[in-house]
C-alpha atoms as a PDB file:
ATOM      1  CA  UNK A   1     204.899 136.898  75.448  1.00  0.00           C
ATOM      2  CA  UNK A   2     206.288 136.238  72.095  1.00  0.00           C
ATOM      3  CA  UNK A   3     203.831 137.570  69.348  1.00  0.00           C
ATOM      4  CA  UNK A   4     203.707 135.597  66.325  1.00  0.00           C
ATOM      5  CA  UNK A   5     206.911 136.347  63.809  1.00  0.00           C
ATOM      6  CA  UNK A   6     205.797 137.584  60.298  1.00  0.00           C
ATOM      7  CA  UNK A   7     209.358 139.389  59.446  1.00  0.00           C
ATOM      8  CA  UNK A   8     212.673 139.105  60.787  1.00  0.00           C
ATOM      9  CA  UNK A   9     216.235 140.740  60.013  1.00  0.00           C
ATOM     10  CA  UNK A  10     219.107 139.852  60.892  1.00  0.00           C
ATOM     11  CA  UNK A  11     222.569 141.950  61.515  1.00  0.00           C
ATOM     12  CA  UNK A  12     225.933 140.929  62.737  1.00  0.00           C
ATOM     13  CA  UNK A  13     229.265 140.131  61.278  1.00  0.00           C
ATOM     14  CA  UNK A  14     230.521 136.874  59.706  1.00  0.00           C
ATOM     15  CA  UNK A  15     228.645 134.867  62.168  1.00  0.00           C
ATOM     16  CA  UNK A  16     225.027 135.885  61.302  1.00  0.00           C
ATOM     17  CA  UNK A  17     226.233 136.709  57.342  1.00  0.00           C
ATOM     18  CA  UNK A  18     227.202 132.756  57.406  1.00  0.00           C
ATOM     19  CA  UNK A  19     230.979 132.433  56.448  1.00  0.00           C
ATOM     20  CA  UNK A  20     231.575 128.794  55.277  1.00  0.00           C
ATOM     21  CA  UNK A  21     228.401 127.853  54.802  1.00  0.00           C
ATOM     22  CA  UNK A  22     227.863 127.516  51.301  1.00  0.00           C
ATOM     23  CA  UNK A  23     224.715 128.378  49.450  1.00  0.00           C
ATOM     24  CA  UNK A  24     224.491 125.542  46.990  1.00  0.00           C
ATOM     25  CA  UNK A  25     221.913 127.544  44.809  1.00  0.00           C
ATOM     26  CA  UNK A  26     224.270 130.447  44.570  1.00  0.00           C
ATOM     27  CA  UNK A  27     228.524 130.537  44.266  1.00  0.00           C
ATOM     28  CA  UNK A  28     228.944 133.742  45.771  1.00  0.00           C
ATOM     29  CA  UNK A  29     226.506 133.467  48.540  1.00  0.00           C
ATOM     30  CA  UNK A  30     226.635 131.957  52.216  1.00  0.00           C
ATOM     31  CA  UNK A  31     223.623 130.185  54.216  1.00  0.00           C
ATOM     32  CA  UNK A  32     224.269 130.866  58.165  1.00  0.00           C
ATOM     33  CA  UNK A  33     222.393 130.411  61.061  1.00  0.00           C
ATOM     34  CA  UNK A  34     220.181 133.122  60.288  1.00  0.00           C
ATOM     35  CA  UNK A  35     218.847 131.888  56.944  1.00  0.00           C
ATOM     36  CA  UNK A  36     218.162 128.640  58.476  1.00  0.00           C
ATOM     37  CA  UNK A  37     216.222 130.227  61.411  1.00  0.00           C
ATOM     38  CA  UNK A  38     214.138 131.859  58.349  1.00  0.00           C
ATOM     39  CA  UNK A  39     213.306 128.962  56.695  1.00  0.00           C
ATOM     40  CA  UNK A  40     212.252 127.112  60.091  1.00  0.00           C
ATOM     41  CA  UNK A  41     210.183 129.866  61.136  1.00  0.00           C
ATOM     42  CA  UNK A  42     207.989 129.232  58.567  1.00  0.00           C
ATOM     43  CA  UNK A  43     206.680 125.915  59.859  1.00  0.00           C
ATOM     44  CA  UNK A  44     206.906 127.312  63.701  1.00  0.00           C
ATOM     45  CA  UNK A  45     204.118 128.070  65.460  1.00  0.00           C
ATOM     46  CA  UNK A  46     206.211 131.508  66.465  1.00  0.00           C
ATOM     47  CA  UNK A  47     206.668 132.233  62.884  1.00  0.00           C
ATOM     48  CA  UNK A  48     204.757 132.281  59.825  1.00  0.00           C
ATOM     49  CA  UNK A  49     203.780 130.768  55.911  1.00  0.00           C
ATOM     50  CA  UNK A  50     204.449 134.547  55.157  1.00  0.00           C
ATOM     51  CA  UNK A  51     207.510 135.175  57.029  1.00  0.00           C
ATOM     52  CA  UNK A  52     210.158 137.769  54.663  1.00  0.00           C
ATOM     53  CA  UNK A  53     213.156 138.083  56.066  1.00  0.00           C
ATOM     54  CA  UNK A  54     216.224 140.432  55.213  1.00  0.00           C
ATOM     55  CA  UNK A  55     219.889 139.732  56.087  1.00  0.00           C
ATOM     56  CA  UNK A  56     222.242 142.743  56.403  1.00  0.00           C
ATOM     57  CA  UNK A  57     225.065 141.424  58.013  1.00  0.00           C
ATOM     58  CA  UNK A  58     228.658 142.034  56.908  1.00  0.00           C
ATOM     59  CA  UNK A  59     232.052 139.838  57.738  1.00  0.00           C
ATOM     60  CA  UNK A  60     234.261 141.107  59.775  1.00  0.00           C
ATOM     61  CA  UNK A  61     232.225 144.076  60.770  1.00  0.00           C
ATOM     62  CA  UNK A  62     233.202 145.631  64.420  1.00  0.00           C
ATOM     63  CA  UNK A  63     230.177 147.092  66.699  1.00  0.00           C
ATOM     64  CA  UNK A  64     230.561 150.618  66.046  1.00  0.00           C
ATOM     65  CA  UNK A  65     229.974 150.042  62.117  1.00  0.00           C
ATOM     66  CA  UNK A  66     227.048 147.577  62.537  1.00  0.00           C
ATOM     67  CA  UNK A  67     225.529 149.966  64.926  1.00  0.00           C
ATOM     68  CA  UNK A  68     226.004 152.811  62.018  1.00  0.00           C
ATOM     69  CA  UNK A  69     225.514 151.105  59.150  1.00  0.00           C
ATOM     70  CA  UNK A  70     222.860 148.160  59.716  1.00  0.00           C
ATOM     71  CA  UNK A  71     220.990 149.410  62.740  1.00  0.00           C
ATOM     72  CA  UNK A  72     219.113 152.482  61.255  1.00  0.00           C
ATOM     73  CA  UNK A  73     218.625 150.104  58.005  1.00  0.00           C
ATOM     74  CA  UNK A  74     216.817 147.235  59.922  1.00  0.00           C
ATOM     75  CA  UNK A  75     214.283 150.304  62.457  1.00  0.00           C
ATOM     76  CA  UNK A  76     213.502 151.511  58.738  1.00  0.00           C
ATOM     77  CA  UNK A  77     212.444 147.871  57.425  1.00  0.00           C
ATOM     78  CA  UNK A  78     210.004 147.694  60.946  1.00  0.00           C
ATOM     79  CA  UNK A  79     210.489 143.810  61.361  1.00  0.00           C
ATOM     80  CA  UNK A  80     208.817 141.764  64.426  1.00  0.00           C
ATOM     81  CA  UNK A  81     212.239 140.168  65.180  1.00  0.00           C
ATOM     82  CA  UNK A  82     215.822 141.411  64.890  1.00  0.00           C
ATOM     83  CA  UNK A  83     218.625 139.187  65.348  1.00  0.00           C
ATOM     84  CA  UNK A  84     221.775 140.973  67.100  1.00  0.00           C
ATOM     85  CA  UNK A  85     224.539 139.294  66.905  1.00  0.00           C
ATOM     86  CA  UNK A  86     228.121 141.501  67.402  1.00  0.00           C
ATOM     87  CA  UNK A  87     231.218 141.847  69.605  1.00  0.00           C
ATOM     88  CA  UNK A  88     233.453 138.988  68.648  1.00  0.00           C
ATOM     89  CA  UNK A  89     235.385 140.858  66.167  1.00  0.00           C
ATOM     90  CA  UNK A  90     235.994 143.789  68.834  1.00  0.00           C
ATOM     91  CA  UNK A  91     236.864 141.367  71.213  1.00  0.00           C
ATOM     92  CA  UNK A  92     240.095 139.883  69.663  1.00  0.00           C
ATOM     93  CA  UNK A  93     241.315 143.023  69.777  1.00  0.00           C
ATOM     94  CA  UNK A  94     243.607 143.143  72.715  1.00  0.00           C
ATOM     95  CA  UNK A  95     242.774 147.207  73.330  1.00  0.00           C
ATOM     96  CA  UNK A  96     239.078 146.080  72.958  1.00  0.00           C
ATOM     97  CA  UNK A  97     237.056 148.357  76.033  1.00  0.00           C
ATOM     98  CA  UNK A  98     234.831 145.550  76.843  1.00  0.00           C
ATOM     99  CA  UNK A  99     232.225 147.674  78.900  1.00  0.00           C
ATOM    100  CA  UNK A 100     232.089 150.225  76.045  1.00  0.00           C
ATOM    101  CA  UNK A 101     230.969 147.581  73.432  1.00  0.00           C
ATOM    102  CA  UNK A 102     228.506 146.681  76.097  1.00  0.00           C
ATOM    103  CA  UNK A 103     227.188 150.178  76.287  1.00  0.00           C
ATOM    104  CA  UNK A 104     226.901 150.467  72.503  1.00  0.00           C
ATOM    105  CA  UNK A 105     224.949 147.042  72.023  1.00  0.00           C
ATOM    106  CA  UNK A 106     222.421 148.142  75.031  1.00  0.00           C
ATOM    107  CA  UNK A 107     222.179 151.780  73.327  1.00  0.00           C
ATOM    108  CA  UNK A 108     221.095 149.643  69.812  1.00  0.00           C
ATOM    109  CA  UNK A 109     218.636 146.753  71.677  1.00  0.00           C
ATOM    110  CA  UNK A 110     217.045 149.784  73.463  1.00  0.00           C
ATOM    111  CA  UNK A 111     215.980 151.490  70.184  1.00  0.00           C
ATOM    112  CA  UNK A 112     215.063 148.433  69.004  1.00  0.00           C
ATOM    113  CA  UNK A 113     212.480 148.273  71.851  1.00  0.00           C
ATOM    114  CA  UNK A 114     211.562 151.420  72.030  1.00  0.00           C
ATOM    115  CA  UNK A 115     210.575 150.333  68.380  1.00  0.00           C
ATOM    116  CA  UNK A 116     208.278 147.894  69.373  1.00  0.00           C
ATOM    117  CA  UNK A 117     210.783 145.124  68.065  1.00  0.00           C
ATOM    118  CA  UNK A 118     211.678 141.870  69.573  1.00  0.00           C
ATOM    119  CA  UNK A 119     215.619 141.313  69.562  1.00  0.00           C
ATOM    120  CA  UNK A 120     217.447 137.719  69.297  1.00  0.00           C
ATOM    121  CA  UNK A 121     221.215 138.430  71.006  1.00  0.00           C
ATOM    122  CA  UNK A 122     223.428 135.573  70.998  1.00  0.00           C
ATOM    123  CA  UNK A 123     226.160 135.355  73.523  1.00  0.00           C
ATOM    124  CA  UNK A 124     229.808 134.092  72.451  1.00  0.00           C
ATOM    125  CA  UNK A 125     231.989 131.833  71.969  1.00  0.00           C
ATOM    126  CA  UNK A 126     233.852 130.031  74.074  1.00  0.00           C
ATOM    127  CA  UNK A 127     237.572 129.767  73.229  1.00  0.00           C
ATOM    128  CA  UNK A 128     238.886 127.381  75.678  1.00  0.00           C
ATOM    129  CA  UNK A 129     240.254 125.128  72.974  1.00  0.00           C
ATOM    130  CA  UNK A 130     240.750 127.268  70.140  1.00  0.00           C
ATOM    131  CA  UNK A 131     244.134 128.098  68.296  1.00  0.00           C
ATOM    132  CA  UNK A 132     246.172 129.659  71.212  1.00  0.00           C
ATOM    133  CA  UNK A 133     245.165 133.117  69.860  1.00  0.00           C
ATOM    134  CA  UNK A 134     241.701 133.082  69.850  1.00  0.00           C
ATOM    135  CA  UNK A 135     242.125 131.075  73.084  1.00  0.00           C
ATOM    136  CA  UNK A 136     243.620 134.176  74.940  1.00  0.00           C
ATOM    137  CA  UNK A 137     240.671 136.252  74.328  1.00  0.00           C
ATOM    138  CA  UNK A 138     238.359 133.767  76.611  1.00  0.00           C
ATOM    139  CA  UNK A 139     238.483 136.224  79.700  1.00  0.00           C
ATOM    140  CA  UNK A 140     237.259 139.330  77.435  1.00  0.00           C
ATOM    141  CA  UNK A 141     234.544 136.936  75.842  1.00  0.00           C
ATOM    142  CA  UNK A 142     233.235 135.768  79.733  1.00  0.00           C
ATOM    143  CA  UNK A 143     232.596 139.504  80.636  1.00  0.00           C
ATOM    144  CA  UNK A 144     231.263 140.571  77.266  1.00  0.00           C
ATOM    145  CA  UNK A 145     228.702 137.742  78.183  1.00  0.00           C
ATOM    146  CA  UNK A 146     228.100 138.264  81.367  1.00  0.00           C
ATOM    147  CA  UNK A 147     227.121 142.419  80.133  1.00  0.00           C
ATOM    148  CA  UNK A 148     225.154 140.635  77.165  1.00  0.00           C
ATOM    149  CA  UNK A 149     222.967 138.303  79.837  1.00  0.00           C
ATOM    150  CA  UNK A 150     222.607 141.939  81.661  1.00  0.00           C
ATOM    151  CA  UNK A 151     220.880 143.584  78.586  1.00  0.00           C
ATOM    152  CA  UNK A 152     218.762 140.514  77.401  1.00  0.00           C
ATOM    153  CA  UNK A 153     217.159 140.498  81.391  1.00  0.00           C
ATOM    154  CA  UNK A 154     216.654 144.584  81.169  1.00  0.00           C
ATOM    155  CA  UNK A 155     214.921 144.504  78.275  1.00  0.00           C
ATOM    156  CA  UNK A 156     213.134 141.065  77.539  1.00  0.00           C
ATOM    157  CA  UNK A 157     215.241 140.173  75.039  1.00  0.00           C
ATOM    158  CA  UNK A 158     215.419 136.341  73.776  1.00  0.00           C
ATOM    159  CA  UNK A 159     219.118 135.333  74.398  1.00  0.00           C
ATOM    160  CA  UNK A 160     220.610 132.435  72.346  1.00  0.00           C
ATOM    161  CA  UNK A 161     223.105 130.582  74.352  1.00  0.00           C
ATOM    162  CA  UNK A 162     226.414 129.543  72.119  1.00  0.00           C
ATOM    163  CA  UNK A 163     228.451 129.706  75.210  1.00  0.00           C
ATOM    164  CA  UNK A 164     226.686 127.033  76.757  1.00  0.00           C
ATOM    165  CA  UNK A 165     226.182 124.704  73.475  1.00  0.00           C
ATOM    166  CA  UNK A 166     228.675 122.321  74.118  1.00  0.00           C
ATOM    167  CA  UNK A 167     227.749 120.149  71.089  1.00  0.00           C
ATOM    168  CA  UNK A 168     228.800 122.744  68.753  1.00  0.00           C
ATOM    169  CA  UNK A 169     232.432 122.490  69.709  1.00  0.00           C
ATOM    170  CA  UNK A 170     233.252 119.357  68.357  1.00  0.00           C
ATOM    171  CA  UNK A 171     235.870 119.395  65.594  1.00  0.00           C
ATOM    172  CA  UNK A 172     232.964 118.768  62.833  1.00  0.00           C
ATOM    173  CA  UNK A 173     231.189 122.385  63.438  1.00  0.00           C
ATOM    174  CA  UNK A 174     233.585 123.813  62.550  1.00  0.00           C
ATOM    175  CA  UNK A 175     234.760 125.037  59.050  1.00  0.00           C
ATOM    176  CA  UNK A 176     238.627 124.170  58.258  1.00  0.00           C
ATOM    177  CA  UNK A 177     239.485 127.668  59.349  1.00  0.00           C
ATOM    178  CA  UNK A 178     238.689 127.250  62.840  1.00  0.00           C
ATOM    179  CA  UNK A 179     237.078 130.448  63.495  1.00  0.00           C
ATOM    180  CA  UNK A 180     234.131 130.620  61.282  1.00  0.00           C
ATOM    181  CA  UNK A 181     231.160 127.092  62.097  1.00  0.00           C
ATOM    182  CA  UNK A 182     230.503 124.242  59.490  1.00  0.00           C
ATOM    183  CA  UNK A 183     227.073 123.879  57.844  1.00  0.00           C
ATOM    184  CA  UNK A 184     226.246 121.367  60.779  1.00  0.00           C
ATOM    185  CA  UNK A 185     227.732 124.160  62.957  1.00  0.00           C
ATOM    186  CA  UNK A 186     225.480 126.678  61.512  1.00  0.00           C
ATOM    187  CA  UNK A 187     222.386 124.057  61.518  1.00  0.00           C
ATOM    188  CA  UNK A 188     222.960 124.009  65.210  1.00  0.00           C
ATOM    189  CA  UNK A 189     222.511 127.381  66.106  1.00  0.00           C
ATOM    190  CA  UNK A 190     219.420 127.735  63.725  1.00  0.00           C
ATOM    191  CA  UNK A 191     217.731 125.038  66.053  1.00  0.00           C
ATOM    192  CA  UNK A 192     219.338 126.758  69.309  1.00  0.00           C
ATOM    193  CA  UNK A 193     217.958 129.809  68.059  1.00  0.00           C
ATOM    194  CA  UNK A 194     214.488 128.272  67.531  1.00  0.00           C
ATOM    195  CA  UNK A 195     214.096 126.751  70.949  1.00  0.00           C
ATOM    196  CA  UNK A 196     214.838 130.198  72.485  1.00  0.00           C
ATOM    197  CA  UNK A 197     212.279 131.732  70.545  1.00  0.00           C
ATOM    198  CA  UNK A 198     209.610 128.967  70.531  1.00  0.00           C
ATOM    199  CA  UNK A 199     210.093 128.104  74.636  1.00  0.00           C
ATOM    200  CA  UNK A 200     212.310 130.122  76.288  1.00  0.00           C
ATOM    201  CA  UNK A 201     214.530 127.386  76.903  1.00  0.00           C
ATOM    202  CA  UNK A 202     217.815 126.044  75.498  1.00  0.00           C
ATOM    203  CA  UNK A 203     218.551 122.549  73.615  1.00  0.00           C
ATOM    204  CA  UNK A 204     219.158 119.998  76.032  1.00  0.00           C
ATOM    205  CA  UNK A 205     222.610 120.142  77.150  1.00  0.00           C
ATOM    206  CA  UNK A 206     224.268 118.664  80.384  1.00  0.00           C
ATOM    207  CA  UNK A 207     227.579 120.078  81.838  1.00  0.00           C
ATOM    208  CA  UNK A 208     230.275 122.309  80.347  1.00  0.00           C
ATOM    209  CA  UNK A 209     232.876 119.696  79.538  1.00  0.00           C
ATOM    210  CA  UNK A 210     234.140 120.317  76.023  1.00  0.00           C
ATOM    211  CA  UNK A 211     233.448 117.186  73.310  1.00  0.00           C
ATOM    212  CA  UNK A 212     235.935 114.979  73.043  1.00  0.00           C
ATOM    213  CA  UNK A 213     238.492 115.183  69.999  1.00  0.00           C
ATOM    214  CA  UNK A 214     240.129 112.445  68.096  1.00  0.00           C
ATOM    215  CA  UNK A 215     244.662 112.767  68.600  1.00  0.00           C
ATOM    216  CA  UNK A 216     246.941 112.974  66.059  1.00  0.00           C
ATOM    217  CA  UNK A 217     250.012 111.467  65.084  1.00  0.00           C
ATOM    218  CA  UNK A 218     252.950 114.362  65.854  1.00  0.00           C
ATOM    219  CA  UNK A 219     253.797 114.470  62.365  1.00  0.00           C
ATOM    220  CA  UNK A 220     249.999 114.508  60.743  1.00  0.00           C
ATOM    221  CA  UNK A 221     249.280 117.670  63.530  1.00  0.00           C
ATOM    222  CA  UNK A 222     252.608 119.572  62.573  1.00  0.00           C
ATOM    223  CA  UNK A 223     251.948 119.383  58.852  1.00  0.00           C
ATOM    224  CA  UNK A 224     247.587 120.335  59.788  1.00  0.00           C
ATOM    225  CA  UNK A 225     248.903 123.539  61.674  1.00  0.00           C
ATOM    226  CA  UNK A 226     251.534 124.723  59.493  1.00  0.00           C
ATOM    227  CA  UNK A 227     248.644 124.338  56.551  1.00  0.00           C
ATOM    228  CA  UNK A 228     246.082 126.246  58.580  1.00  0.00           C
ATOM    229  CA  UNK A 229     248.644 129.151  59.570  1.00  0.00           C
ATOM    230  CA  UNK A 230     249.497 129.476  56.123  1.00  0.00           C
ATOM    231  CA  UNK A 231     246.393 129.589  54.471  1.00  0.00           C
ATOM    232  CA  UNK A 232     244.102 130.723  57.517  1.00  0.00           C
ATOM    233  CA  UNK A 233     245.967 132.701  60.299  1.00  0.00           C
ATOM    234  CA  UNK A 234     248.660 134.743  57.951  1.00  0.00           C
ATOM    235  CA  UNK A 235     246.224 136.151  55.757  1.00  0.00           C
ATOM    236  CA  UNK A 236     243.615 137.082  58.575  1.00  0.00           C
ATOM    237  CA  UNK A 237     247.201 138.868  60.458  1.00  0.00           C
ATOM    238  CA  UNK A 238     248.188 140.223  57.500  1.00  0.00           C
ATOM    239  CA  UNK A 239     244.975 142.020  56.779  1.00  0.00           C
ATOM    240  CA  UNK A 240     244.699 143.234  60.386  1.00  0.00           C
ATOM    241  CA  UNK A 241     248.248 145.109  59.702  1.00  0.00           C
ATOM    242  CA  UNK A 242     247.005 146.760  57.092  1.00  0.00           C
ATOM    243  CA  UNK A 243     243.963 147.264  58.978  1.00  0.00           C
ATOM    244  CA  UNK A 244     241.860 145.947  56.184  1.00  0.00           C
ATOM    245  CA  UNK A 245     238.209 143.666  57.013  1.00  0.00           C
ATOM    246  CA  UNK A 246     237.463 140.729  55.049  1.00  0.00           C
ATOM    247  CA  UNK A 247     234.048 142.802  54.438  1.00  0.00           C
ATOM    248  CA  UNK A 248     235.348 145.602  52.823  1.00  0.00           C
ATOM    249  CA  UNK A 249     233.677 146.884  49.465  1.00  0.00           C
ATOM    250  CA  UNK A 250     230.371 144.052  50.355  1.00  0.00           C
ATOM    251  CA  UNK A 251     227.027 144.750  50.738  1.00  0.00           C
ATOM    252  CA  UNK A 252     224.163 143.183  52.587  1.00  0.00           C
ATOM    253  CA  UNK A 253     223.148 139.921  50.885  1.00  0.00           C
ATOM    254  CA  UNK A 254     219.286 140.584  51.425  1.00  0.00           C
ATOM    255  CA  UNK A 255     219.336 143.789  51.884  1.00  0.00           C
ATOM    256  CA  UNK A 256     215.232 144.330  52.014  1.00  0.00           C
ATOM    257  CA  UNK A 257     212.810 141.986  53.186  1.00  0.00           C
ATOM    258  CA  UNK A 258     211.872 139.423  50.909  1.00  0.00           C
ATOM    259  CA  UNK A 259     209.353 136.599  51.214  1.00  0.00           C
ATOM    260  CA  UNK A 260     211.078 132.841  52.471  1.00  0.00           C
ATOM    261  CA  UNK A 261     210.235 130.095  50.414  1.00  0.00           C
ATOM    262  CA  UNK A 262     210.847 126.698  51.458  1.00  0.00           C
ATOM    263  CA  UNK A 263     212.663 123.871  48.821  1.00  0.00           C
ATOM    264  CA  UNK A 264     210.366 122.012  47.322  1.00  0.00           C
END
């Protein structure tokens, strides 16, 4: 049984770090799923007044790097909760070794355990109507799943279910790049995150028909894609070439637990 939460950190890549949604108290700073989950968690009964929380998550971080960089970090801060979010990046590379990352991410959640610490894993995304890139990786994302469902049931881990959200993919979740959610996106996956943790159980949800999306005139959707290539998808090639990560040179944004305070 879940004990009550008095500190939580959180690692990952872009996802958990919060890309695209803004911090409006600080320019150069995202929100995120994660820092929402903080701030309810102090009014859940599975959290705490007191919580801290600590955020070490890095965009476009691979597996291999969070597990060497932000793992050993977040066993030295001795939280209650850990939130392990990784994979996606890994997985839109074609060469990716699927049951590898799999092995890795169990190898991490077990020394978490061993730790004493409760983990929060999140599954991924599904692709099925993303740009026809992303939309190609949907097989490798399914068995990366099905390995992450494996390692939440082996070691009583909390899973959050993204795959199975089907609210979040309607067109207003997600940021204008396509890849990265909206501030309602990331609002979404605090609550998901929330019911796991408080019940056990997912939002409600019924079926796994994708919401539908408004058409476009040919014209209006010719000039909207050749926008988005240009200012989303030829940068995030071109870096990938050069085999540069949009996380290079950054640092953890909370990088030790600090106490959450709530608005007033």
């Amino acid at each position: 049984m879940l004990q009550t939460i008095t500190s939580y950190v959180a690692i990952g890549d872009s996802f958990s770090e919060g890309l695209m949604d803004h911090n409006p108290s600080a320019d150069d700073r995202y929100l995120g799923w994660a820092d929402r989950l903080a701030d309810k968690l102090v009014d859940s009964p599975a959290g705490s007044p007191e919580l801290t929380y600590a955020n070490l998550a890095i965009r476009g971080r691979l597996i291999d790097r969070i597990i060497e960089e932000q793992v050993p970090k977040a066993l030295d801060l001795k939280p209650d909760l850990v939130s392990f979010c990784a994979g996606g990046n890994d997985c839109l590379r074609p060469k990716a070794d699927i049951d590898d990352l799999a092995d890795q991410f169990e190898r991490a959640v077990i020394a978490f355990r061993e730790a004493g610490i409760e983990v929060l894993m999140c599954n991924g995304f599904d692709t099925e109507i993303a740009s026809p890139l992303i939309r190609a990786v949907r097989p490798r994302v399914g068995i990366y799943n099905a390995h992450l469902w494996s390692i939440a049931q082996r070691h009583g881990c909390h899973m959050t279910d993204i795959w199975g959200l089907r609210q979040l993919y309607a067109g207003d979740m997600w940021a204008d790049d396509r890849i990265h959610l909206s501030p309602k996106g990331h609002e979404l996956v605090a609550s998901q995150a929330l019911a796991t943790l408080e019940s056990g159980h997912s939002l409600p949800v019924t079926g796994f028909a994708m919401p539908a999306r408004p058409t476009r005139p040919i014209r209006a959707a010719m000039s909207e894609e050749s926008k988005w290539a240009r200012e989303y998808l030829g940068p995030w090639v071109g870096r990938r070439l050069r085999g540069q990560s949009s996380g290079d040179k950054l640092d953890a944004k909370i990088p030790e637990l600090t106490r959450v305070r709530k608005p007033e």
